[in-house]
N, C-alpha and C. Protein backbone atom coordinates (compact mmCIF):
# COMPACT_ATOMS: atom_id res chain seq x y z
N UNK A 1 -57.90 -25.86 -9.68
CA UNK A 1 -59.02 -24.99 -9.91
C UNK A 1 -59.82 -24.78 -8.64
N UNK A 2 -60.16 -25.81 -7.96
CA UNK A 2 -60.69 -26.32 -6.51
C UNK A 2 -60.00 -24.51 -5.84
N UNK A 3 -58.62 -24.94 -5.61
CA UNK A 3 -57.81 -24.40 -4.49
C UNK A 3 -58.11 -22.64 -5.14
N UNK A 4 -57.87 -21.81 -6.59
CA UNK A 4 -58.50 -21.30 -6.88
C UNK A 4 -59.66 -20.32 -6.57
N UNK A 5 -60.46 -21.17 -6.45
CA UNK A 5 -61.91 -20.55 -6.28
C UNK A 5 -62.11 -20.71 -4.42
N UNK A 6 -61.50 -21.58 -4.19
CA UNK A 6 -61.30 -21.43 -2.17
C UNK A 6 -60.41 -19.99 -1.99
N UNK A 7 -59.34 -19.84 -3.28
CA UNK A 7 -58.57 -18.76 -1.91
C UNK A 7 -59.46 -17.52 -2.60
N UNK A 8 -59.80 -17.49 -4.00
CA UNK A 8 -60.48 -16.27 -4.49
C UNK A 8 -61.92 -16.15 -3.81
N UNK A 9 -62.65 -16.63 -2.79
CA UNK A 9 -63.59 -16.92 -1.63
C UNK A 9 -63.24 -16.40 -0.32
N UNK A 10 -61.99 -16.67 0.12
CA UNK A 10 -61.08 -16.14 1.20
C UNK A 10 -60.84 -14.59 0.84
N UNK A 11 -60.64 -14.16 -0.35
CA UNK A 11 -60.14 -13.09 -0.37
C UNK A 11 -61.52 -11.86 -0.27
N UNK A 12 -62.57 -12.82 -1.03
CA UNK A 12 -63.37 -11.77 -1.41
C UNK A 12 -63.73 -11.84 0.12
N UNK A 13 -64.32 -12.72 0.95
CA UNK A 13 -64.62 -12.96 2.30
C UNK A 13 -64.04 -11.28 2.64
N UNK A 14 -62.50 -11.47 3.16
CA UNK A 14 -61.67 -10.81 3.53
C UNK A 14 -62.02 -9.54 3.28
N UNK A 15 -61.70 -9.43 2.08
CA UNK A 15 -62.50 -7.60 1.46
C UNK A 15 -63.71 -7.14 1.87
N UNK A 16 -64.86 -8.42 2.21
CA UNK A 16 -65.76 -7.41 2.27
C UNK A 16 -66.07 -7.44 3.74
N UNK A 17 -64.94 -8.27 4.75
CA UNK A 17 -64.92 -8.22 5.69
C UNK A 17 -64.26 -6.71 6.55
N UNK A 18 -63.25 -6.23 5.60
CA UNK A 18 -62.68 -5.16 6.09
C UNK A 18 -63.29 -3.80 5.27
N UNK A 19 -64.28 -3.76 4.68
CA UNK A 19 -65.11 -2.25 4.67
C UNK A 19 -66.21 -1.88 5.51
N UNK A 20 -66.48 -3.22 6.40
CA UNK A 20 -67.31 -2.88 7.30
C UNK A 20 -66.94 -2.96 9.00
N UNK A 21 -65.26 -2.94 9.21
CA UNK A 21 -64.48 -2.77 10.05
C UNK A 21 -64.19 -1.00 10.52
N UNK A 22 -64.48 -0.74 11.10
CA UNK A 22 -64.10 0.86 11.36
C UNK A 22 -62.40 0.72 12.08
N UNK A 23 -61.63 2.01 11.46
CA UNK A 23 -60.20 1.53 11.32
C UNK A 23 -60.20 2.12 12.97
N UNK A 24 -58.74 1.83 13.78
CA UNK A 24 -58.86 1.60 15.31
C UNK A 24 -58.87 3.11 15.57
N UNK A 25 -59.15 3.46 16.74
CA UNK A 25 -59.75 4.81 16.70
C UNK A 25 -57.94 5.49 17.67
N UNK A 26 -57.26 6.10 17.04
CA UNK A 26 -55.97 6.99 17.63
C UNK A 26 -56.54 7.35 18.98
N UNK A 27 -55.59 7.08 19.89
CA UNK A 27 -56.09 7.74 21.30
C UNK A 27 -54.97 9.69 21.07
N UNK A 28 -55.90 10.23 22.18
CA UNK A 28 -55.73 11.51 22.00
C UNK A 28 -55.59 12.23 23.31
N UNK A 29 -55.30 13.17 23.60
CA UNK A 29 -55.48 14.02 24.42
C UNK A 29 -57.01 14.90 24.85
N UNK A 30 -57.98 14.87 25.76
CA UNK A 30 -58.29 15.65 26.02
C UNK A 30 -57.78 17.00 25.53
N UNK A 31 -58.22 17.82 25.22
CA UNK A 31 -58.07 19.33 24.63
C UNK A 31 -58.08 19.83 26.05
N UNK A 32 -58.99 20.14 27.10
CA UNK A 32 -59.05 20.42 28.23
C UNK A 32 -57.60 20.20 29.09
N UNK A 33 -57.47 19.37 28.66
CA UNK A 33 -56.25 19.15 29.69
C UNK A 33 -54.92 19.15 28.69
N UNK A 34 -54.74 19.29 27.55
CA UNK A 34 -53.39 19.82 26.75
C UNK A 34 -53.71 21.26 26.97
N UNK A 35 -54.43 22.03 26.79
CA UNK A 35 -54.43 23.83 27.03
C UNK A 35 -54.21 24.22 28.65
N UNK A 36 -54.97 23.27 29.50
CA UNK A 36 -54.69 23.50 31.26
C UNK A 36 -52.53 23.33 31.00
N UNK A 37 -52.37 22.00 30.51
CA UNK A 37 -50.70 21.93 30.86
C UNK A 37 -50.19 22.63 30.13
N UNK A 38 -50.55 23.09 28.83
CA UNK A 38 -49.80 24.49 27.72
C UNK A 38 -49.90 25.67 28.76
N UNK A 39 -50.63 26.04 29.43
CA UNK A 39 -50.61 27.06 30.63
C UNK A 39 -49.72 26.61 31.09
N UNK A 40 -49.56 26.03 31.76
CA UNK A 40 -48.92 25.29 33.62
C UNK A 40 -47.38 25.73 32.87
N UNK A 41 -47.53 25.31 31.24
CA UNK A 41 -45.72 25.48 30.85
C UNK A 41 -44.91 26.57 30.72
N UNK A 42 -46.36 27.33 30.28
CA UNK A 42 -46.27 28.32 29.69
C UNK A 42 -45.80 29.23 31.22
N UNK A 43 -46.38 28.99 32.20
CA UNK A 43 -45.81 30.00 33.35
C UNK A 43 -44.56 29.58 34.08
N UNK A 44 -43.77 28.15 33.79
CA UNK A 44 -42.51 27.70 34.06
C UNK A 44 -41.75 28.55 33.19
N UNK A 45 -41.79 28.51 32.22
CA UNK A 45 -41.16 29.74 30.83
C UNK A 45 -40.83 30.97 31.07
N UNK A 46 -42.14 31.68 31.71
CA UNK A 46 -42.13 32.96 32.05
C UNK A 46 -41.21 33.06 33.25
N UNK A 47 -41.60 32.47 34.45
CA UNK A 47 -40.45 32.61 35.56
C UNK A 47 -38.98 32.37 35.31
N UNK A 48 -38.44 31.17 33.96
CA UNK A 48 -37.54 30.99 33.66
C UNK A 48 -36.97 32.24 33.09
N UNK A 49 -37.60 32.60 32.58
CA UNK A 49 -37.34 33.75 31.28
C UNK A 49 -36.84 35.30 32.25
N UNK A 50 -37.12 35.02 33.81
CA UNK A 50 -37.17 36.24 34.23
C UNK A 50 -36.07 35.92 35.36
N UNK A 51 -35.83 34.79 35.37
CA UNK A 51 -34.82 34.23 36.23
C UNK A 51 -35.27 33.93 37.41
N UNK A 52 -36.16 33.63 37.37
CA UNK A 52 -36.91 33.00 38.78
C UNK A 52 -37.31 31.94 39.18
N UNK A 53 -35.99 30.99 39.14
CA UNK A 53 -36.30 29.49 39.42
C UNK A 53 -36.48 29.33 40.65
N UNK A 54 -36.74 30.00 41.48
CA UNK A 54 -38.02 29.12 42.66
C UNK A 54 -39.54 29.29 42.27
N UNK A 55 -39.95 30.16 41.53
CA UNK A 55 -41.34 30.05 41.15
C UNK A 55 -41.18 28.95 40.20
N UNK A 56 -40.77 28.95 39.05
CA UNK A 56 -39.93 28.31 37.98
C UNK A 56 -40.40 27.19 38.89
N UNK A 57 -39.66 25.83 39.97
CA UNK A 57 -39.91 25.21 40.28
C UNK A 57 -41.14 24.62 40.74
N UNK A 58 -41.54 26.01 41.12
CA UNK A 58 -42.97 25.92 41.85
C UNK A 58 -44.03 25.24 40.78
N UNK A 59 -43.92 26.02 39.84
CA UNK A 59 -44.81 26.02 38.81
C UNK A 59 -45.10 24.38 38.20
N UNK A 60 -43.55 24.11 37.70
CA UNK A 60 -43.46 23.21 37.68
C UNK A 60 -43.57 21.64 38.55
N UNK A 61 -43.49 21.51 39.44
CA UNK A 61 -44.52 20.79 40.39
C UNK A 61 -45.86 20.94 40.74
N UNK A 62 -46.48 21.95 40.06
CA UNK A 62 -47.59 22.24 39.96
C UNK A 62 -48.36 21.37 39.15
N UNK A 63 -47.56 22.03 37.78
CA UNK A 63 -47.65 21.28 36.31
C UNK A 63 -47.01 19.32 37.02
N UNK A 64 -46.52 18.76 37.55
CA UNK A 64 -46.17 17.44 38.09
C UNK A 64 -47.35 16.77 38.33
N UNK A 65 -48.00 17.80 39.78
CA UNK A 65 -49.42 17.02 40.15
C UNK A 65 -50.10 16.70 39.43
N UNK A 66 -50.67 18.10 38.33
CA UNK A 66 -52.00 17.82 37.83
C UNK A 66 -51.65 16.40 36.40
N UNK A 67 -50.37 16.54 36.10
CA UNK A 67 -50.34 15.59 35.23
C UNK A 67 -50.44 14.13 35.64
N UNK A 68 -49.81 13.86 37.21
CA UNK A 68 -50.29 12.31 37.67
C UNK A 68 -51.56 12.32 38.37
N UNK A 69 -52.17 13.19 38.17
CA UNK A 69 -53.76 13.15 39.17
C UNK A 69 -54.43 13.09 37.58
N UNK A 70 -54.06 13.62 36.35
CA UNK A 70 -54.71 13.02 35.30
C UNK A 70 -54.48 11.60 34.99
N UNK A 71 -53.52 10.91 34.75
CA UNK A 71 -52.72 9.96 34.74
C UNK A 71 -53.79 8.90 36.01
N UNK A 72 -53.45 9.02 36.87
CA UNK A 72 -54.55 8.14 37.84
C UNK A 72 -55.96 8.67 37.84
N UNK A 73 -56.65 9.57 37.50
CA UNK A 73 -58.16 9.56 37.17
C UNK A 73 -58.33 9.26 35.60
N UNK A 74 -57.36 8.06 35.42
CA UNK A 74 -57.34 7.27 33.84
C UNK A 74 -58.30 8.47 32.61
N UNK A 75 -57.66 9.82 32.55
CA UNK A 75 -57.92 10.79 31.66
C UNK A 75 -56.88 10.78 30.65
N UNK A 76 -55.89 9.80 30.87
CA UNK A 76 -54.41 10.33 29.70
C UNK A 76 -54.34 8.65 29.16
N UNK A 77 -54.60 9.00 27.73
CA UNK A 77 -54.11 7.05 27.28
C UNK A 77 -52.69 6.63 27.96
N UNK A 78 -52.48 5.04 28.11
CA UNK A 78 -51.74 4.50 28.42
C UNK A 78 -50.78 4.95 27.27
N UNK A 79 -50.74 5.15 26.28
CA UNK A 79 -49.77 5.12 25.11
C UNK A 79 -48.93 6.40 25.19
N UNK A 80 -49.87 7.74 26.12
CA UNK A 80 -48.98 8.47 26.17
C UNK A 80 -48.58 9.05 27.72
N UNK A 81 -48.91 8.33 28.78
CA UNK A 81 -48.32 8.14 29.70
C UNK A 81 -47.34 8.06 30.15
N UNK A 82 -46.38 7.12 30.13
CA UNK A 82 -44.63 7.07 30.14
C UNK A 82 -44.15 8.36 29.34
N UNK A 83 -44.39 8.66 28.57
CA UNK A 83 -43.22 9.66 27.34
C UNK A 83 -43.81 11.10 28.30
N UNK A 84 -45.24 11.47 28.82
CA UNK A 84 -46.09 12.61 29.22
C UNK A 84 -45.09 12.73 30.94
N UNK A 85 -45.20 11.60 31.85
CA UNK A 85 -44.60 11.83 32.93
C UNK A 85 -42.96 11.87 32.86
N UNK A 86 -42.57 11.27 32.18
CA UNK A 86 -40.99 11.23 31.89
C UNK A 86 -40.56 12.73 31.76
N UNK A 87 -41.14 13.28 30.87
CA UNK A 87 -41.33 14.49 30.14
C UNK A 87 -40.97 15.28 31.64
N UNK A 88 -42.36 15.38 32.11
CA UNK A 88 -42.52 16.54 33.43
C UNK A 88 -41.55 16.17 34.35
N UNK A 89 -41.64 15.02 34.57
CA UNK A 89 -40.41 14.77 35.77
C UNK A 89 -38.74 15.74 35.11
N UNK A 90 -38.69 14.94 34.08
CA UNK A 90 -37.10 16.33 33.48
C UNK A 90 -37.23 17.62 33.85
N UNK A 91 -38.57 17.88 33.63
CA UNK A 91 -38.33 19.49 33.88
C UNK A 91 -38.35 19.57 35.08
N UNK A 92 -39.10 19.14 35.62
CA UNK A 92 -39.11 19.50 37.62
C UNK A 92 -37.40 19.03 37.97
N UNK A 93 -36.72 18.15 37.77
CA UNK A 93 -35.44 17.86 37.98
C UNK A 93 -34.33 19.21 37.46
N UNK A 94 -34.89 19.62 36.53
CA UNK A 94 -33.83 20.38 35.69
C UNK A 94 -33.96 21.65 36.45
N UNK A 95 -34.59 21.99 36.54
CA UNK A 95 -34.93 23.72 37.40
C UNK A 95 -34.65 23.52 38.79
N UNK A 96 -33.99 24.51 39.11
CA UNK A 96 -32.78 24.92 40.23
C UNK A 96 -33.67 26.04 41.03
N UNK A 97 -33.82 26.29 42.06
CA UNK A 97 -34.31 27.63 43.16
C UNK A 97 -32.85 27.71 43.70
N UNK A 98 -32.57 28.76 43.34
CA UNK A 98 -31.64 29.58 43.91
C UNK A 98 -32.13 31.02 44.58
N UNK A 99 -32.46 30.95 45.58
CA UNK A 99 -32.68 32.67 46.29
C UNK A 99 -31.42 33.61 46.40
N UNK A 100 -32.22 35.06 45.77
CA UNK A 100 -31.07 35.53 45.46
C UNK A 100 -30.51 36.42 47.34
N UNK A 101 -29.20 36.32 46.88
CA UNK A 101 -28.64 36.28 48.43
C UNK A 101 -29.34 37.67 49.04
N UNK A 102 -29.28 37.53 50.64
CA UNK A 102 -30.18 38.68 51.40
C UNK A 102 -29.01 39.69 51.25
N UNK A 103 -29.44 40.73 51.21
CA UNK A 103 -28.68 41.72 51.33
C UNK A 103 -27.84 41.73 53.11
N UNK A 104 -27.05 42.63 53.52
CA UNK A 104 -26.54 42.65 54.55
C UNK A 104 -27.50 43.57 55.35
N UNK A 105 -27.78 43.62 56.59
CA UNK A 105 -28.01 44.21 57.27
C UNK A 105 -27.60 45.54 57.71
N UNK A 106 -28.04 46.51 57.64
CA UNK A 106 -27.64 47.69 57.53
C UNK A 106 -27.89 48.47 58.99
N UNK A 107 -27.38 48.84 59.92
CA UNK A 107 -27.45 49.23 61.23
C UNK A 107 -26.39 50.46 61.23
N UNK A 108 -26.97 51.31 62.35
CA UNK A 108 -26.12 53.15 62.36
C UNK A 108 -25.94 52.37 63.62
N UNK A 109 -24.38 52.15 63.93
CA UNK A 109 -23.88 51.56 64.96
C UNK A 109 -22.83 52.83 65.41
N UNK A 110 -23.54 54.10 65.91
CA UNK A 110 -22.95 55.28 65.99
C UNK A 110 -23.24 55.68 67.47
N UNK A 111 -24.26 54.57 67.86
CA UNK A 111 -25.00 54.93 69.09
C UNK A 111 -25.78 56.35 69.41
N UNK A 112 -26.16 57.16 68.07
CA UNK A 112 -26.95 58.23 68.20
C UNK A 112 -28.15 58.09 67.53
N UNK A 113 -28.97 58.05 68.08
CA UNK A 113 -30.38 57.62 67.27
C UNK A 113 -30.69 58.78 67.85
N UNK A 114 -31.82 59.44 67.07
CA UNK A 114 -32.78 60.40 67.37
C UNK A 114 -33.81 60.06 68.42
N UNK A 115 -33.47 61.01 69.29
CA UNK A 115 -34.23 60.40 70.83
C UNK A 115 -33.73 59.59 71.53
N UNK A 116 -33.19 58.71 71.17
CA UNK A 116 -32.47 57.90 71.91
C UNK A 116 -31.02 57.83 73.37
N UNK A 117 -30.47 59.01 72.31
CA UNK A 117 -29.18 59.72 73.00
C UNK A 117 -29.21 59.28 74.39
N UNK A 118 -27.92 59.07 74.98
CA UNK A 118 -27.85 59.04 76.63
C UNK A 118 -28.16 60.23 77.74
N UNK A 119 -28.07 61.43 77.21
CA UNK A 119 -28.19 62.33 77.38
C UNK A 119 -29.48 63.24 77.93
N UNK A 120 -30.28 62.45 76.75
CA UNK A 120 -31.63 62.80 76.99
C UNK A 120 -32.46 62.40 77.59
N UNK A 121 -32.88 62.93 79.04
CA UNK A 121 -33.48 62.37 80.02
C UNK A 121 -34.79 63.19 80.31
């Protein structure tokens, strides 16, 4: 009966210990800085989309910095740190700059240029 009324003491303890506990607070993103990198992605997309992986790259190292300059001005929880840089690093790895080849040089190798002629003295 003893043991009883000790654990039904423990419990109530317990209960009314945890309604005046506030439950742990989810870490989150800044809003400011998920809409700044929804941009930054959003213009890797567009250059992708148009075939322009040297901007494409650009962009994306863009989007690189500002995410480890958030990351070290301790603005991004630790919890989503690893999965957030992992993330950006793929894409900066994955995108290719390819310039598209120069055209050839085009020269009137006729030796008559206007004015030029040997002739014309």
């Amino acid at each position: 009966m003893k043991r009883t009324a000790a654990l039904a003491a423990v419990v109530l303890l317990a209960g009314c210990g945890s309604q005046h506990a506030a439950p742990p607070k989810q870490p989150r993103l800044p809003h400011a800085l998920a809409a700044e990198w929804r941009r930054g992605a959003d213009g890797v997309a567009a250059a992708l989309a148009v075939g322009d992986g040297c901007l494409a790259q650009q962009r994306a190292a863009a989007l690189q910095r500002a995410v480890i300059a958030a990351i070290n001005g301790h603005r991004v929880s630790a919890r989503f740190q690893e999965q957030l840089q992992g993330g950006v690093n793929d894409l900066v790895s994955q995108i290719r700059c390819t310039p598209p080849p120069t055209p050839p040089a085009t020269h009137d190798d006729h030796g008559k240029h206007k004015g030029h002629d040997k002739g014309d003295d």
